[in-house]
Protein backbone atom coordinates (compact mmCIF):
# COMPACT_ATOMS: atom_id res chain seq x y z
CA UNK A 1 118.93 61.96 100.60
CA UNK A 2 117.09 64.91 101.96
CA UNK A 3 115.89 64.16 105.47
CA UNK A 4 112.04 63.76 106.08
CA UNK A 5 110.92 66.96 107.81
CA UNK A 6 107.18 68.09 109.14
CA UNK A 7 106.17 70.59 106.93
CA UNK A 8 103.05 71.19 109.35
CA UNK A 9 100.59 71.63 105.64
CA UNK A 10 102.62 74.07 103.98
CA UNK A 11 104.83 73.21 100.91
CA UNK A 12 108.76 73.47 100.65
CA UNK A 13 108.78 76.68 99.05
CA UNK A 14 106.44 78.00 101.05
CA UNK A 15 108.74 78.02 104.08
CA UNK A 16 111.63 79.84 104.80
CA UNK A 17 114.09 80.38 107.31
CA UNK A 18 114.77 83.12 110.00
CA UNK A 19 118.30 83.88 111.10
CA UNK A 20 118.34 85.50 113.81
CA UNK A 21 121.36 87.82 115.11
CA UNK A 22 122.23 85.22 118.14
CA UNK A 23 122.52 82.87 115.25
CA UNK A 24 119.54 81.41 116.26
CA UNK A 25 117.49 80.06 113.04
CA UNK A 26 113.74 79.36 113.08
CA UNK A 27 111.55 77.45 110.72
CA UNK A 28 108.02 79.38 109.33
CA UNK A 29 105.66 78.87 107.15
CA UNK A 30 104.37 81.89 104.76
CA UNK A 31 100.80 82.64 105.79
CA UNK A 32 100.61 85.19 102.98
CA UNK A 33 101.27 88.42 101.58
CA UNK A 34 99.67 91.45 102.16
CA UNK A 35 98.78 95.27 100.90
CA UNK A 36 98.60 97.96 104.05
CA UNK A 37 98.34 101.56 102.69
CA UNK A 38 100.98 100.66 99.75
CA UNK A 39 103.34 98.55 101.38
CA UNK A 40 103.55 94.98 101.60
CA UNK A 41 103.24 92.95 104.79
CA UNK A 42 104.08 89.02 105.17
CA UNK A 43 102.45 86.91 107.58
CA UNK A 44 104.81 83.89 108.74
CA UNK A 45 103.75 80.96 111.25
CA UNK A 46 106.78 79.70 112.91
CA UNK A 47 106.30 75.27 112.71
CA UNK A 48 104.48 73.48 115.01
CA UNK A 49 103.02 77.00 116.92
CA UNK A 50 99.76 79.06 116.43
CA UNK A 51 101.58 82.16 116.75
CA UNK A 52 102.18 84.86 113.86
CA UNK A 53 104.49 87.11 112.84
CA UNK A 54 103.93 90.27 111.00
CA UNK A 55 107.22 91.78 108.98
CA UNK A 56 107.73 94.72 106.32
CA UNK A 57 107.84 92.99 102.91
CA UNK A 58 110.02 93.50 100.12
CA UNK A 59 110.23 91.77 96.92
CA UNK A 60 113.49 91.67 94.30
CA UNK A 61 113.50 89.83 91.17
CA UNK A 62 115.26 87.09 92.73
CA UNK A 63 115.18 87.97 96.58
CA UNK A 64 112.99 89.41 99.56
CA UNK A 65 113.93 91.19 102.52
CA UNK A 66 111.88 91.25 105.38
CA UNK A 67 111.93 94.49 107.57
CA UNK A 68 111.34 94.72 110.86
CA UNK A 69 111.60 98.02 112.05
CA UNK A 70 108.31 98.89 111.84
CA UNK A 71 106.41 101.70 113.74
CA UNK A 72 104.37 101.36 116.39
CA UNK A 73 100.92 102.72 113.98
CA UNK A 74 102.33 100.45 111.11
CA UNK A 75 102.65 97.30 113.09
CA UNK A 76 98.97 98.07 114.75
CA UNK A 77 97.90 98.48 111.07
CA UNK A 78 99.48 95.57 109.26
CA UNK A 79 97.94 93.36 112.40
CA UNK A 80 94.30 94.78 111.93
CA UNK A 81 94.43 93.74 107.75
CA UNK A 82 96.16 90.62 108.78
CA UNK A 83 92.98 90.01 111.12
CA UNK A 84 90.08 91.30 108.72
CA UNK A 85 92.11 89.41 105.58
CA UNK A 86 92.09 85.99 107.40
CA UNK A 87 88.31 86.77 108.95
CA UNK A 88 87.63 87.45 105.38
CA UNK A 89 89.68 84.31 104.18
CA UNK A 90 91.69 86.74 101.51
CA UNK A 91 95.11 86.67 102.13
CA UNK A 92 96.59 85.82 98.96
CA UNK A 93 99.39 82.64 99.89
């Protein structure tokens, strides 16, 4: 039996699972996806906080990778959609 866990309003799928390189793991929720100048952006909420975090997006058929070596002027970008998209209430989840 799976155990009970708080899911904080999101739904299973909709969380996932960063593994971090100390072997750390953290629980977050997916906020959304989004478009900045043709690439994709994901918005994750880390359980139980009001904090964000903004990641390169890329889709497979069967897999994502998230990327995180973003620029300086595409981090500043991908925060200022995230803002305007959740002002705006458009972020598609």
């Amino acid at each position: 039996m799976a155990e009970d866990k708080e899911l904080y309003g999101y739904d299973e799928e909709d969380i996932i699972t960063l593994e971090y390189d100390n072997g750390d793991e953290e629980e977050c929720g997916i906020v959304g996806v989004f478009d900045v100048d043709g690439k994709d952006y994901i918005a994750l909420n880390p359980l139980g906080t009001g904090e964000v975090y903004i990641y390169g997006y890329k889709e497979y058929e069967e897999d994502f990778e998230l990327i995180d070596d973003l620029t300086d002027e595409e981090f500043e970008k991908a925060i200022k959609e995230f803002e305007s998209l959740i002002d705006a209430e458009l972020i598609e989840q």
